[in-house]
C-alpha atoms as a PDB file:
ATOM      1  CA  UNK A   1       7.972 -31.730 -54.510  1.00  0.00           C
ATOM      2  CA  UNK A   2       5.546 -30.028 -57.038  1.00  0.00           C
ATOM      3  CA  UNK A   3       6.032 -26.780 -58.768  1.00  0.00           C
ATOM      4  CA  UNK A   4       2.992 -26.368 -58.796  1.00  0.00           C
ATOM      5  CA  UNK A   5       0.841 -22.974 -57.418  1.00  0.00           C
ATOM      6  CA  UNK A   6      -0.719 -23.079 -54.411  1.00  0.00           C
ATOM      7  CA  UNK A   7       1.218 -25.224 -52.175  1.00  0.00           C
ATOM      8  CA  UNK A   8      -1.263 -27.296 -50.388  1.00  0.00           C
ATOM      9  CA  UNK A   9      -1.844 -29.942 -47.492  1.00  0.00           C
ATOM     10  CA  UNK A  10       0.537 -32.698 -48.201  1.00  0.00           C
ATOM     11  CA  UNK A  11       3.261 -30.391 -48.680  1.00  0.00           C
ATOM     12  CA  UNK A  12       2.612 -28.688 -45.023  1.00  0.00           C
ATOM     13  CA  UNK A  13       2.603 -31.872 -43.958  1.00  0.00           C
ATOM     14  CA  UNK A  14       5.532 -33.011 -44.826  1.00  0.00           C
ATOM     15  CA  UNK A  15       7.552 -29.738 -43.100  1.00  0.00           C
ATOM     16  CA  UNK A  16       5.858 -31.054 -40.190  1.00  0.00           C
ATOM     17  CA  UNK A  17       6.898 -34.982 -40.665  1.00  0.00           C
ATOM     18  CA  UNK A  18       3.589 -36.046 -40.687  1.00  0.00           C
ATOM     19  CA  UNK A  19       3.890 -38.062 -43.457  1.00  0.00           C
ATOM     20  CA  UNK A  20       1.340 -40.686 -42.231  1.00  0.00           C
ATOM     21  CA  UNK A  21      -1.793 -40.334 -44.176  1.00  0.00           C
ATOM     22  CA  UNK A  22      -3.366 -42.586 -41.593  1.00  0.00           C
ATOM     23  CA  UNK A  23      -3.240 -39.340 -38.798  1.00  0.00           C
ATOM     24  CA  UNK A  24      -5.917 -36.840 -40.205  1.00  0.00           C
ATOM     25  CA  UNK A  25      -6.252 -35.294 -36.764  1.00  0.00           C
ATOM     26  CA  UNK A  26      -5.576 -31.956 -37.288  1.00  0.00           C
ATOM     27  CA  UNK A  27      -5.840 -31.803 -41.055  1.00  0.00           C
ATOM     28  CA  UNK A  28      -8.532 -29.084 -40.807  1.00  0.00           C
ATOM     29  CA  UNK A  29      -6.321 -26.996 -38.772  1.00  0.00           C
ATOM     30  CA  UNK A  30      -3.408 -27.313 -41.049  1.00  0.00           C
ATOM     31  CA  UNK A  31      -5.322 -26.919 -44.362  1.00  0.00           C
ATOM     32  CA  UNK A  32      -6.629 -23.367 -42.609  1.00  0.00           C
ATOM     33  CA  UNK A  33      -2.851 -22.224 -42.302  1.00  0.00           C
ATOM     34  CA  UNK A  34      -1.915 -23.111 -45.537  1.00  0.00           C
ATOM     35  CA  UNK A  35      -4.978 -21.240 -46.963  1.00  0.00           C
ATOM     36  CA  UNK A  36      -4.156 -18.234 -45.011  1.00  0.00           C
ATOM     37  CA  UNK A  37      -0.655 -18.158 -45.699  1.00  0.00           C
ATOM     38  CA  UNK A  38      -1.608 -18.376 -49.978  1.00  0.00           C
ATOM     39  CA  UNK A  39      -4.062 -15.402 -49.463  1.00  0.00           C
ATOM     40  CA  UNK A  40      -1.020 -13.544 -47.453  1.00  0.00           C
ATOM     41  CA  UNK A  41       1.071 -14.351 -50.268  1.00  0.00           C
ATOM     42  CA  UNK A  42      -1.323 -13.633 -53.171  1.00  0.00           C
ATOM     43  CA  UNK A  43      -1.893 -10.558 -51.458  1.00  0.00           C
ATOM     44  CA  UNK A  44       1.123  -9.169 -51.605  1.00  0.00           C
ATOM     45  CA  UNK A  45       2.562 -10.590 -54.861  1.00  0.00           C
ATOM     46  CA  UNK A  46      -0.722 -11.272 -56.608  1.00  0.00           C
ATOM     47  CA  UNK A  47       0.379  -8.938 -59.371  1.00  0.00           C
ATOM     48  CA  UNK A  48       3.975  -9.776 -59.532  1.00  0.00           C
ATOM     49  CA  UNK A  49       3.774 -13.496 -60.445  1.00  0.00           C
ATOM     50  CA  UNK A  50       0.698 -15.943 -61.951  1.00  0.00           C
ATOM     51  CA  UNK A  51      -0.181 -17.064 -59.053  1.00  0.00           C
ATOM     52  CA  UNK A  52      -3.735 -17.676 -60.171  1.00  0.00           C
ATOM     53  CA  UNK A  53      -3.075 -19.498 -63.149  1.00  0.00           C
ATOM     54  CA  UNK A  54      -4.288 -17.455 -65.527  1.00  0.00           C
ATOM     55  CA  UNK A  55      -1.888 -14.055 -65.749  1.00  0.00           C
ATOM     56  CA  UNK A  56      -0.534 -13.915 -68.786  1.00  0.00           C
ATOM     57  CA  UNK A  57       3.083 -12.544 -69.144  1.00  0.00           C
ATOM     58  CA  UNK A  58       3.512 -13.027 -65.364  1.00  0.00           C
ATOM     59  CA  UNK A  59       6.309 -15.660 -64.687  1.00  0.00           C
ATOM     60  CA  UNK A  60       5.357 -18.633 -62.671  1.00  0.00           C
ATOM     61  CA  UNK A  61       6.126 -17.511 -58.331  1.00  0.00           C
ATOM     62  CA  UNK A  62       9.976 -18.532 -57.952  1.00  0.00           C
ATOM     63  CA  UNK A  63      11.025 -21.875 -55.306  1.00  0.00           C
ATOM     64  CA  UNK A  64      11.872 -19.817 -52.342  1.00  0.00           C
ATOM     65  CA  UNK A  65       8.110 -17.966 -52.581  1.00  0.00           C
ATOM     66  CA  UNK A  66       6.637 -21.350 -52.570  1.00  0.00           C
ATOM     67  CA  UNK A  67       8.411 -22.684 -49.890  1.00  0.00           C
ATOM     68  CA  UNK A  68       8.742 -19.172 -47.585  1.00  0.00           C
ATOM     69  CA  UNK A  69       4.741 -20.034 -47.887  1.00  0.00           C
ATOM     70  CA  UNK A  70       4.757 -23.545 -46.575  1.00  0.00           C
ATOM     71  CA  UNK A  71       6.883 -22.076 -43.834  1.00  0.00           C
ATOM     72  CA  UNK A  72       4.698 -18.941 -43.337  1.00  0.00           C
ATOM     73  CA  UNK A  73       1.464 -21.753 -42.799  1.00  0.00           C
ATOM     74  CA  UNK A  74       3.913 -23.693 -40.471  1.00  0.00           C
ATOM     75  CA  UNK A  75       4.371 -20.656 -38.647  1.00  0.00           C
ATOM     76  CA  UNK A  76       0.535 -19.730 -38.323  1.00  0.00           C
ATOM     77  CA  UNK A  77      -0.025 -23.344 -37.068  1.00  0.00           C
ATOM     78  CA  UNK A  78       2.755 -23.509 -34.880  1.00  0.00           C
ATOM     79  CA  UNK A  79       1.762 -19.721 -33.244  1.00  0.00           C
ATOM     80  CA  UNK A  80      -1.748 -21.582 -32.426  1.00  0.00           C
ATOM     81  CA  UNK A  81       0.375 -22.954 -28.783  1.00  0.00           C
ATOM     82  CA  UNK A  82       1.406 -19.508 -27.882  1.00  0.00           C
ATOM     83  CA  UNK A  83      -1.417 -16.791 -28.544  1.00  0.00           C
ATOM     84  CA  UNK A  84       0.472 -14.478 -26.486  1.00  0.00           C
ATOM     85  CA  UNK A  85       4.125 -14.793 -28.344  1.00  0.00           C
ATOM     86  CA  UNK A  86       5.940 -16.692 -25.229  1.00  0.00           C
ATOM     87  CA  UNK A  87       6.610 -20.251 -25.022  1.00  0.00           C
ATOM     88  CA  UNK A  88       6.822 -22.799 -22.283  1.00  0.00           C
ATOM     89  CA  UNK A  89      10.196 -24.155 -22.143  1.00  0.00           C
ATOM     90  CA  UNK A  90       9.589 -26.545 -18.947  1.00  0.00           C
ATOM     91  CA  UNK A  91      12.759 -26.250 -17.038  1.00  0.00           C
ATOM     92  CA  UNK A  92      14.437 -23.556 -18.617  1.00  0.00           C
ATOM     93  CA  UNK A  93      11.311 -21.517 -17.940  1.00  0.00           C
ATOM     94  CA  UNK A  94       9.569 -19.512 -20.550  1.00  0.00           C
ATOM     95  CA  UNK A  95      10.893 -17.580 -23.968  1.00  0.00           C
ATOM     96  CA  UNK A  96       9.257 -14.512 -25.944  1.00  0.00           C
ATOM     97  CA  UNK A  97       8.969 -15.998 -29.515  1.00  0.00           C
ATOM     98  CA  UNK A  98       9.875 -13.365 -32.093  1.00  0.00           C
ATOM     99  CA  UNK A  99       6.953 -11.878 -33.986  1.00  0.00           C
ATOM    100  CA  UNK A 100       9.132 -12.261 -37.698  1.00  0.00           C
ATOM    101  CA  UNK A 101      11.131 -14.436 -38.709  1.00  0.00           C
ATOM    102  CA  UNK A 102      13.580 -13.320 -41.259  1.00  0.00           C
ATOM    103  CA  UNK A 103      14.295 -16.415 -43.359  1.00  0.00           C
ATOM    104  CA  UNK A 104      10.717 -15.911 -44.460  1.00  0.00           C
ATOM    105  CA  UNK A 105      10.494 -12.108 -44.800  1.00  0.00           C
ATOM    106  CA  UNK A 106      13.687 -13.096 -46.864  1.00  0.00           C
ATOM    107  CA  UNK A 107      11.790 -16.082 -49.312  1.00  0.00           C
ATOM    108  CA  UNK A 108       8.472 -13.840 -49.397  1.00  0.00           C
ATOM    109  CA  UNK A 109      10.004 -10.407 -49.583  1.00  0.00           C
ATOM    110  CA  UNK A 110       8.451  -8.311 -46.804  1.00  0.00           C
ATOM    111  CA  UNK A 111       9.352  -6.501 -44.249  1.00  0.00           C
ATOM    112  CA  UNK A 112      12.844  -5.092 -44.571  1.00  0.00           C
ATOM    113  CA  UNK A 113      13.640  -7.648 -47.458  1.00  0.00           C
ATOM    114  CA  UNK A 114      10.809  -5.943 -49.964  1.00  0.00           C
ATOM    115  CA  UNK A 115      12.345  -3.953 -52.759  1.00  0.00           C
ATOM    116  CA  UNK A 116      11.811  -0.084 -52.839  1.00  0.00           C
ATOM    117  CA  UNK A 117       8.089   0.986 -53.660  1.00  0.00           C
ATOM    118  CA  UNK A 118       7.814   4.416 -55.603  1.00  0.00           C
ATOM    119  CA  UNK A 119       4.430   5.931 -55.174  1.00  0.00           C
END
């Protein structure tokens, strides 16, 4: 995988297994949750790591931020099927889908996992 900053496309793809190049069907909609999930991310850590490329004496954003993003845009493009946080589960009938998920409050460090701000 690249180290590269911003995770894109290709790399959202491939959390998804859609590694067939030939199936572009919903390439818009995943290239609008990855975009939204960088802009989250260089949001909140925009000063804290050179995330646009041209901070100097910012280190480079660590593994686990680049992939809690991939799995923050998988999130936002998975959430598209349930609008209203509850999901069909056929037989079983239907389940309230959390509205965090802490392995990626953990890799981005939000929520409850974000260090202590003085103001």
């Amino acid at each position: 995988m690249a180290t590269a900053w911003p995770p894109g496309l290709d790399e959202l793809r491939r959390e998804l297994r859609r590694v067939d190049g030939a199936d572009t069907t919903d390439d818009q909609l995943l290239t609008d949750a990855v975009d939204a999930a960088v802009a989250f991310v260089v949001r909140i850590h925009g000063t804290r790591y050179n995330l646009d490329g041209l901070s100097v004496g910012l280190p480079d954003p660590p593994a686990d931020l680049r992939l809690g993003t991939v799995y923050l845009a998988r999130r936002l493009h998975s959430r598209r099927s349930s609008p209203d946080g509850v999901i069909n589960l056929g037989e079983l009938g239907s389940s309230r889908i959390p509205s965090f998920d802490p392995d990626i409050d953990r890799m981005l460090r939000i929520g409850r996992y974000r260090g202590p701000v003085i103001a």
